[in-house]
PDB file of N, CA and C in Angstrom:
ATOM      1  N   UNK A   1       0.833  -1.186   0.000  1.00  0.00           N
ATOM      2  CA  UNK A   1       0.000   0.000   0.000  1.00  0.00           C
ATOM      3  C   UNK A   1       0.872   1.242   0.000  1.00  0.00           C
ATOM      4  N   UNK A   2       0.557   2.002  -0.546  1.00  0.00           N
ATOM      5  CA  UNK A   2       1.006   3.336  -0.936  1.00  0.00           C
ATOM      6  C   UNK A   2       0.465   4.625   0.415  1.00  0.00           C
ATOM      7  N   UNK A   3       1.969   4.849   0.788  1.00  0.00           N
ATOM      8  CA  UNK A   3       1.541   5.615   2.386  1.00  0.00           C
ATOM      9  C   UNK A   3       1.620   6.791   1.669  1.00  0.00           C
ATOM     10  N   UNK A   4       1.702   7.624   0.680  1.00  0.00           N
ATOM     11  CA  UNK A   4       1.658   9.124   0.179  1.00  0.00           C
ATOM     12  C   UNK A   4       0.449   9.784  -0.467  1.00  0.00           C
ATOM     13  N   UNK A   5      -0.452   8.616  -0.589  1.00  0.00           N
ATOM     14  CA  UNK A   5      -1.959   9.251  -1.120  1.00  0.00           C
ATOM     15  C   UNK A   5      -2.252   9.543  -1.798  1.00  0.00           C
ATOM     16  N   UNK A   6      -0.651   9.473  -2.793  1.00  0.00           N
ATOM     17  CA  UNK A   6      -0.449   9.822  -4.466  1.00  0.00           C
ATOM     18  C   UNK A   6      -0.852   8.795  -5.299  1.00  0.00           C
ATOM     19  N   UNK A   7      -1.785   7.703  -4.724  1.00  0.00           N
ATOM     20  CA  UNK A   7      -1.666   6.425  -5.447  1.00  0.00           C
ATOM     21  C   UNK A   7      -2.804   7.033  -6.828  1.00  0.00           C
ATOM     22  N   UNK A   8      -1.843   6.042  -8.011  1.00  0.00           N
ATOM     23  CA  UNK A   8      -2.681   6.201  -9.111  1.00  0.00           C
ATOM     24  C   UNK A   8      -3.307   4.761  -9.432  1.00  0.00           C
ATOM     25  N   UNK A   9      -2.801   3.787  -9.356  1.00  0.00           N
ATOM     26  CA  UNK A   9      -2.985   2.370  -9.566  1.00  0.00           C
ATOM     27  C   UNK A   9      -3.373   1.459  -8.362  1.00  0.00           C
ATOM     28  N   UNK A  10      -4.198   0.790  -8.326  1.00  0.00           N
ATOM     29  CA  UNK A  10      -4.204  -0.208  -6.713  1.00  0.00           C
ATOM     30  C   UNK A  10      -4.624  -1.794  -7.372  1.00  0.00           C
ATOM     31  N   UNK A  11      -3.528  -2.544  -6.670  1.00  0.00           N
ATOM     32  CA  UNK A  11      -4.022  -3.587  -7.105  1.00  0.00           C
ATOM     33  C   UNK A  11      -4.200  -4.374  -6.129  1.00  0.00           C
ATOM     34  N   UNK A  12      -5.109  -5.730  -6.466  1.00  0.00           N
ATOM     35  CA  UNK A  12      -5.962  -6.511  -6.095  1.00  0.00           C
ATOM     36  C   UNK A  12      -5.881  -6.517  -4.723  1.00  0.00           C
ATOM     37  N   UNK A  13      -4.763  -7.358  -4.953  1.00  0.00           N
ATOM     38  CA  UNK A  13      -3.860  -7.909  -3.324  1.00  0.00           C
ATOM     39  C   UNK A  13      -3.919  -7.223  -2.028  1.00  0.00           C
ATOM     40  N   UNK A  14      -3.357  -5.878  -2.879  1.00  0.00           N
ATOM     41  CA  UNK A  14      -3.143  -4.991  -1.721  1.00  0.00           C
ATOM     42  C   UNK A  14      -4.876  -4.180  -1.055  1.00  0.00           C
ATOM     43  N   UNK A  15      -5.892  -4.224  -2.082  1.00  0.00           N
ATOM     44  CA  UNK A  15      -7.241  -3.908  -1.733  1.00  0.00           C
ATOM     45  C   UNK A  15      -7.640  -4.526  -0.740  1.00  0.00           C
ATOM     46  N   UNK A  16      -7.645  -5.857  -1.112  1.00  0.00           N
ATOM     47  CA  UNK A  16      -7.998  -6.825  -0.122  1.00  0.00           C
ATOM     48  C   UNK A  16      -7.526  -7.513   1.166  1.00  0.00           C
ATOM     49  N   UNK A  17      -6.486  -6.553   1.032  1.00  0.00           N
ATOM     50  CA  UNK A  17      -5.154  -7.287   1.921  1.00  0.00           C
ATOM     51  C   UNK A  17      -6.073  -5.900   3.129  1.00  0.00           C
ATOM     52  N   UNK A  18      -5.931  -4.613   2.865  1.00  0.00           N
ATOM     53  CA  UNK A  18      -6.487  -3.414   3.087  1.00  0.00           C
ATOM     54  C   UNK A  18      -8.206  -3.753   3.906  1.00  0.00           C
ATOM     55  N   UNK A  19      -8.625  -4.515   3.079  1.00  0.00           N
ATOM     56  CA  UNK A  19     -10.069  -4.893   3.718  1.00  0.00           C
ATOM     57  C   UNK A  19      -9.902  -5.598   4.851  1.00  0.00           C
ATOM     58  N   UNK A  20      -8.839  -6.439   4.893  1.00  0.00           N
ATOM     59  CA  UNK A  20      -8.719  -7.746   6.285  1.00  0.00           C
ATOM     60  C   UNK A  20      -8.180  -7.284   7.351  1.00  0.00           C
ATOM     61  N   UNK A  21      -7.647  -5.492   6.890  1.00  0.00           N
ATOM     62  CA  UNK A  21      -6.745  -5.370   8.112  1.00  0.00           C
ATOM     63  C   UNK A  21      -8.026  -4.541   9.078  1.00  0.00           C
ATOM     64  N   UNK A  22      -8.687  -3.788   8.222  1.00  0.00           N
ATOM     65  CA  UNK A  22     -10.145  -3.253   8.831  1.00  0.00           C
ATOM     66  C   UNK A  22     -10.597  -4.136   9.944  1.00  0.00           C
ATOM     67  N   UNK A  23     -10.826  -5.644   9.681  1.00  0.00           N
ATOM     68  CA  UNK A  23     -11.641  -6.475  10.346  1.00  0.00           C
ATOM     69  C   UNK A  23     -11.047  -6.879  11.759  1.00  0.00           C
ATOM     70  N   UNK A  24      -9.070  -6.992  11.492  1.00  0.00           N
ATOM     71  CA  UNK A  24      -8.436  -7.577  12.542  1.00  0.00           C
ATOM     72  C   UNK A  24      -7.531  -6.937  12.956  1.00  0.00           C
ATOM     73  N   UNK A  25      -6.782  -5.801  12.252  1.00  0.00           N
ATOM     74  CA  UNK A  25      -5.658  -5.400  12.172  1.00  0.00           C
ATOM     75  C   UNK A  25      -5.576  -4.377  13.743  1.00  0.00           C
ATOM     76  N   UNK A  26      -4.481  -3.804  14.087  1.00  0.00           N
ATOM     77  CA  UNK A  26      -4.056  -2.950  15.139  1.00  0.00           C
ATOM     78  C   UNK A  26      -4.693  -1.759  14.590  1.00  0.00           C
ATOM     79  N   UNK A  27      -5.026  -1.130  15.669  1.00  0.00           N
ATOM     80  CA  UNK A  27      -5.442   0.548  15.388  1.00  0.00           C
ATOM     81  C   UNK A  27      -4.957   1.332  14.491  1.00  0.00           C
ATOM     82  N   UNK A  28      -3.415   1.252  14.332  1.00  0.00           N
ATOM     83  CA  UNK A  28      -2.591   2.277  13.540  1.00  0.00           C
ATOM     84  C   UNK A  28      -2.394   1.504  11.910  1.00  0.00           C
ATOM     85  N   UNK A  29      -2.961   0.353  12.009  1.00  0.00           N
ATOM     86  CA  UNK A  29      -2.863  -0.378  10.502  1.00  0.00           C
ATOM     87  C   UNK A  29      -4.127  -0.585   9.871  1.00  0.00           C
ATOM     88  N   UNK A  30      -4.842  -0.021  10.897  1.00  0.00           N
ATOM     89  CA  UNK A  30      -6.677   0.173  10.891  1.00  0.00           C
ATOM     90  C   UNK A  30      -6.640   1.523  10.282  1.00  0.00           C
ATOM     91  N   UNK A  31      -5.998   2.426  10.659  1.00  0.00           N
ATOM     92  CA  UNK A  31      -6.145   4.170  10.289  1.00  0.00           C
ATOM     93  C   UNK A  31      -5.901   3.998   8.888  1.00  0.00           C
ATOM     94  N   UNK A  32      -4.562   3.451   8.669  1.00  0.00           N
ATOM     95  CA  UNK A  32      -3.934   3.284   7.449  1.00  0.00           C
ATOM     96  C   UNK A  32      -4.328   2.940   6.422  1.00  0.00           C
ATOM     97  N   UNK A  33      -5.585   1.875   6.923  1.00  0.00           N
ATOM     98  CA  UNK A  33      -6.448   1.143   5.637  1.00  0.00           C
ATOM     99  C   UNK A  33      -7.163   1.738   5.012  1.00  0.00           C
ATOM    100  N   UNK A  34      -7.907   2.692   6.117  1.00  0.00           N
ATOM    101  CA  UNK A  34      -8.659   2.975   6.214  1.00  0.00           C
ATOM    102  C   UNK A  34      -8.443   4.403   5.124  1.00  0.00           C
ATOM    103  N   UNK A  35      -7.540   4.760   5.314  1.00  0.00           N
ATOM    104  CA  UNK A  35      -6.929   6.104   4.150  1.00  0.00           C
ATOM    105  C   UNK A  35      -6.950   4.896   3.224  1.00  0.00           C
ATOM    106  N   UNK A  36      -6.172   4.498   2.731  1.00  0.00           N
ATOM    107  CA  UNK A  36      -6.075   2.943   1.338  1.00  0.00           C
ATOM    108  C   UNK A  36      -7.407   3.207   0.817  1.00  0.00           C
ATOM    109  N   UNK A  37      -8.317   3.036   1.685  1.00  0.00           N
ATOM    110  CA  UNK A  37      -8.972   2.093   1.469  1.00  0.00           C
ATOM    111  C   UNK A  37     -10.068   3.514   0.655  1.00  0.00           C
ATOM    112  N   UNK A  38      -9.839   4.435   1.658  1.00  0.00           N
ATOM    113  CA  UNK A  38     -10.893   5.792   1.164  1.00  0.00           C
ATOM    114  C   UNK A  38     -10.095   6.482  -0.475  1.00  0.00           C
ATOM    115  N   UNK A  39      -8.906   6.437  -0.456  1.00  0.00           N
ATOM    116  CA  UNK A  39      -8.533   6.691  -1.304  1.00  0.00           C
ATOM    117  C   UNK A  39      -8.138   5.885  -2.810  1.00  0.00           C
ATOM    118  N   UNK A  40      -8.683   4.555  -2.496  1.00  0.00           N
ATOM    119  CA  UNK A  40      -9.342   3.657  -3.621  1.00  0.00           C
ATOM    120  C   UNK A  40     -10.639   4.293  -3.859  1.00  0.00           C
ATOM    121  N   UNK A  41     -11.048   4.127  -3.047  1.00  0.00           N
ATOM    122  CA  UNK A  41     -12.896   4.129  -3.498  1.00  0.00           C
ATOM    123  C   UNK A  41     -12.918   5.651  -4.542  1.00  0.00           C
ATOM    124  N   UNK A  42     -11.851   6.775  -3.980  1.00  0.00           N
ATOM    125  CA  UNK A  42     -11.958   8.013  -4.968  1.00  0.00           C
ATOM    126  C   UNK A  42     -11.447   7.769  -5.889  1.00  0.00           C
ATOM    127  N   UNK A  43     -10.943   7.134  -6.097  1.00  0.00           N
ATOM    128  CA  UNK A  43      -9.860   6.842  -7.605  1.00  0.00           C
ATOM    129  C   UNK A  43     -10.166   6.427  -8.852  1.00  0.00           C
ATOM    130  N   UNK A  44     -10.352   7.085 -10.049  1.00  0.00           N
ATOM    131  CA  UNK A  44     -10.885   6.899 -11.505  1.00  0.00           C
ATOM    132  C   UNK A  44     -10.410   5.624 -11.559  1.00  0.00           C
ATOM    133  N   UNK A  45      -9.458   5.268 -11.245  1.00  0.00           N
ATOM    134  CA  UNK A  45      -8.424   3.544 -11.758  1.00  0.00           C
ATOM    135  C   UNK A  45      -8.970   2.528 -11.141  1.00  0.00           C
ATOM    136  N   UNK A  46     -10.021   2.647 -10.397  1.00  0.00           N
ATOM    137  CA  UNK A  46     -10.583   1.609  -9.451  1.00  0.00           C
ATOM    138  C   UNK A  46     -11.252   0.392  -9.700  1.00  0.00           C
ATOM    139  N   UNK A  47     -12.061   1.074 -11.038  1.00  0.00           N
ATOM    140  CA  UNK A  47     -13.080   0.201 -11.838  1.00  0.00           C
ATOM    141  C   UNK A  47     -12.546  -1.104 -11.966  1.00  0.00           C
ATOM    142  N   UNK A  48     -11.594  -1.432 -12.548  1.00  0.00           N
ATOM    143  CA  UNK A  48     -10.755  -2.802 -13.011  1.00  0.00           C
ATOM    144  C   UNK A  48     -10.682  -3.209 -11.440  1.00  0.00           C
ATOM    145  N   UNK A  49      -9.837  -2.967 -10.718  1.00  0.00           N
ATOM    146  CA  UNK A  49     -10.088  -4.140  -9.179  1.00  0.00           C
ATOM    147  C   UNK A  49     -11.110  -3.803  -8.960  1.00  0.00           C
ATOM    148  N   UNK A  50     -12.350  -3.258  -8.929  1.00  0.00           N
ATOM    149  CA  UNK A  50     -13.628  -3.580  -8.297  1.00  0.00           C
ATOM    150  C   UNK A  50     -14.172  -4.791  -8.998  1.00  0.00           C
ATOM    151  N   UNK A  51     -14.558  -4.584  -9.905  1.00  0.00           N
ATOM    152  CA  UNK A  51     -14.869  -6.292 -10.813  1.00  0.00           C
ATOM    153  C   UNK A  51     -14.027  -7.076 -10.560  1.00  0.00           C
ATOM    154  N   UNK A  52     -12.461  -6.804 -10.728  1.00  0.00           N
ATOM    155  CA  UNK A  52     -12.320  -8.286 -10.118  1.00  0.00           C
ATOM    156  C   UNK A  52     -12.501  -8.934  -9.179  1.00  0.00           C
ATOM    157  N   UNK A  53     -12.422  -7.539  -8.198  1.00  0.00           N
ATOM    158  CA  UNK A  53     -13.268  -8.095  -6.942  1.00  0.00           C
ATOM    159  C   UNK A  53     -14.276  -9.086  -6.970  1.00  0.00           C
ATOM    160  N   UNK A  54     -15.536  -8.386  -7.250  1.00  0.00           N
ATOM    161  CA  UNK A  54     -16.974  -8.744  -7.361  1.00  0.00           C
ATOM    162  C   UNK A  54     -16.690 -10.700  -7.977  1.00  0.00           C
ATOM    163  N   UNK A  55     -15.671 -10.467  -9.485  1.00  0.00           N
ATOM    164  CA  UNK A  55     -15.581 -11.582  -9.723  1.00  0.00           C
ATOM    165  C   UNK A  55     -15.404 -12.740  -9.340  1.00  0.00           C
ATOM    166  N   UNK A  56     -14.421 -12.556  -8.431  1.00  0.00           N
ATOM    167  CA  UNK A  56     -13.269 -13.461  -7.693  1.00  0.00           C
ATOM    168  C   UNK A  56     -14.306 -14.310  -6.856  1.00  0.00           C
ATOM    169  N   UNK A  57     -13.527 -14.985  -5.746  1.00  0.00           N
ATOM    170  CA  UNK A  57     -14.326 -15.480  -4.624  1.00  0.00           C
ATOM    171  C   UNK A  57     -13.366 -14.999  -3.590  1.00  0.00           C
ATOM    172  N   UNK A  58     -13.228 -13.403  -3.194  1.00  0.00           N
ATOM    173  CA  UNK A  58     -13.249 -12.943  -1.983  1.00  0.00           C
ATOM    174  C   UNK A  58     -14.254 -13.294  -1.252  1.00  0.00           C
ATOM    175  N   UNK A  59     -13.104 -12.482  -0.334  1.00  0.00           N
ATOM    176  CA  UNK A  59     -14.290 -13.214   1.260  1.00  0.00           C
ATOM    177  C   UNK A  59     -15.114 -12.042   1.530  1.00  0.00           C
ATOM    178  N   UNK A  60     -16.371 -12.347   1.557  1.00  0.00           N
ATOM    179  CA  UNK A  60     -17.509 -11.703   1.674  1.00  0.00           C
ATOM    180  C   UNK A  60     -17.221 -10.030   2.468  1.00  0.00           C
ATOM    181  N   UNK A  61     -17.177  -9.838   3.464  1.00  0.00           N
ATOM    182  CA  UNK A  61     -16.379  -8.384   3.500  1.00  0.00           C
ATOM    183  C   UNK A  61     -15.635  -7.442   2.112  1.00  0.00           C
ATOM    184  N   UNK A  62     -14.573  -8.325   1.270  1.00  0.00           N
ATOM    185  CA  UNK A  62     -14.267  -7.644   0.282  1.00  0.00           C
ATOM    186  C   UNK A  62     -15.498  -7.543  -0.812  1.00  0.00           C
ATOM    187  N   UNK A  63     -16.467  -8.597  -1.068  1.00  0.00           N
ATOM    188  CA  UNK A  63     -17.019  -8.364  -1.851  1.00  0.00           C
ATOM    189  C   UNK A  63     -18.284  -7.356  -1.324  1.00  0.00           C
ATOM    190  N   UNK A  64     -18.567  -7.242  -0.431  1.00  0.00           N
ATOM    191  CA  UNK A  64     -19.274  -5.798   0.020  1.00  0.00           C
ATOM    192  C   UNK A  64     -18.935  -4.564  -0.030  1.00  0.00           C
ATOM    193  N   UNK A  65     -17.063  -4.524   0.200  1.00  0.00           N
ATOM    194  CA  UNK A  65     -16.599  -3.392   0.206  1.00  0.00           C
ATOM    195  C   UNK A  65     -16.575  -2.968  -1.400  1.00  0.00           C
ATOM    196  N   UNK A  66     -16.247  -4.205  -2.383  1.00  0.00           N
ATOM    197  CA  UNK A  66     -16.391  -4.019  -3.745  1.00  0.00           C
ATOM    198  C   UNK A  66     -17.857  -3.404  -4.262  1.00  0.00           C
ATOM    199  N   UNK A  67     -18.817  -3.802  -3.751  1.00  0.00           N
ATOM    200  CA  UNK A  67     -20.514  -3.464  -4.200  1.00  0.00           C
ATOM    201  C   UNK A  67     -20.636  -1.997  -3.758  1.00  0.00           C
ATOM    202  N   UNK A  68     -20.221  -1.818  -2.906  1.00  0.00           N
ATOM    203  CA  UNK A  68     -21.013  -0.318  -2.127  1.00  0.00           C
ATOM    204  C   UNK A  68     -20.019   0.825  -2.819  1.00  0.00           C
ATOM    205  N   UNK A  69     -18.593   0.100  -2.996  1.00  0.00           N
ATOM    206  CA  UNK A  69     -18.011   0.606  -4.057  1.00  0.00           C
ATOM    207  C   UNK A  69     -18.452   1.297  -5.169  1.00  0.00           C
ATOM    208  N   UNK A  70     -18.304   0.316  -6.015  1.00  0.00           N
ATOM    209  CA  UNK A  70     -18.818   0.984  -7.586  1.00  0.00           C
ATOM    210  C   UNK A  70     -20.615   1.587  -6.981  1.00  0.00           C
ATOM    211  N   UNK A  71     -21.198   1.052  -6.336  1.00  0.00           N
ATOM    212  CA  UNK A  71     -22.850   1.918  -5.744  1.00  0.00           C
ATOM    213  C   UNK A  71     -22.580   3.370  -6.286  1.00  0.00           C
ATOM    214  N   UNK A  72     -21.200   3.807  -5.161  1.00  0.00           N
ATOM    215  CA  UNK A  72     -20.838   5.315  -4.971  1.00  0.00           C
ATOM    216  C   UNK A  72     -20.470   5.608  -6.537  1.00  0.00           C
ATOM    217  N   UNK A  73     -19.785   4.664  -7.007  1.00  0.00           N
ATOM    218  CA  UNK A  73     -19.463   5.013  -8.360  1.00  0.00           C
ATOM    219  C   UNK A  73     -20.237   5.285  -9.299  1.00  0.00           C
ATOM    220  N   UNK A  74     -21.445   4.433  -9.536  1.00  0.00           N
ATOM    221  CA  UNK A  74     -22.522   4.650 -10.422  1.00  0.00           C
ATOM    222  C   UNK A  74     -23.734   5.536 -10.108  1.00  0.00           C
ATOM    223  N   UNK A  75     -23.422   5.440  -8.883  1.00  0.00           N
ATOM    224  CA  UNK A  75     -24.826   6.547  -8.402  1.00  0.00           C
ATOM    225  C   UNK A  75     -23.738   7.827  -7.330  1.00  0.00           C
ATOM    226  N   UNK A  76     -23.530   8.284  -7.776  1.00  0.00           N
ATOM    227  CA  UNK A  76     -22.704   9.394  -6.094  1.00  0.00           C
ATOM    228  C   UNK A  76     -23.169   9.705  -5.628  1.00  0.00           C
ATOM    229  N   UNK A  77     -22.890  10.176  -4.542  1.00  0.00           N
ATOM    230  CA  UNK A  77     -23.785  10.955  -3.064  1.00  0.00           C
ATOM    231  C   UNK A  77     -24.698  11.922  -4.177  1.00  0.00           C
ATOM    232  N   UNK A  78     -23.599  12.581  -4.776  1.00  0.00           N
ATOM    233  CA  UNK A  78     -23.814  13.892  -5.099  1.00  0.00           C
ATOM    234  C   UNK A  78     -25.057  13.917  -6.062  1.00  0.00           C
ATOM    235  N   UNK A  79     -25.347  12.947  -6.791  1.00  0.00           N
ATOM    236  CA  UNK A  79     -26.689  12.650  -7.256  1.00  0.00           C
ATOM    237  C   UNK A  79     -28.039  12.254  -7.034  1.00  0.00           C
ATOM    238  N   UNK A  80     -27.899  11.613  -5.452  1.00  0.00           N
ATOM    239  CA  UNK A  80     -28.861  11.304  -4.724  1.00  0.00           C
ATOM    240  C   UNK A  80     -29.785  12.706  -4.297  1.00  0.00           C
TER     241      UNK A  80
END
């Protein structure tokens, strides 16, 4: 994972790796994801690991975090 926030690319591994630490991880690797994880969901480049997400057989957590995902993507706050 990319600690500068400059990320342009995110791949799979590290998404999901990002989702598991949410569930179990220490506080300060919880914060961390948690930026990862917000700063995927903003990211034009996202589209491609979200489907693969969805595709795959992640573990149910990632594939929620993948759905509510693209949600924001196809519908935004800002349109509601």
């Amino acid at each position: 994972m990319a600690a500068n926030g400059a990320q342009d690319s995110f791949s799979l591994s590290d998404v999901l790796a990002a989702v598991m630490t949410m569930r179990s991880g220490e506080q300060d690797a919880k914060k961390k994801a948690h930026a990862y994880l917000e700063s995927f969901q903003k990211s034009k480049t996202s589209w491609g690991t979200i489907i693969g997400i969805l595709q795959s057989k992640a573990e149910p957590e990632a594939t929620l975090f993948a759905a509510i995902t693209l949600r924001g993507k196809v519908f935004p706050a800002s349109s509601m």
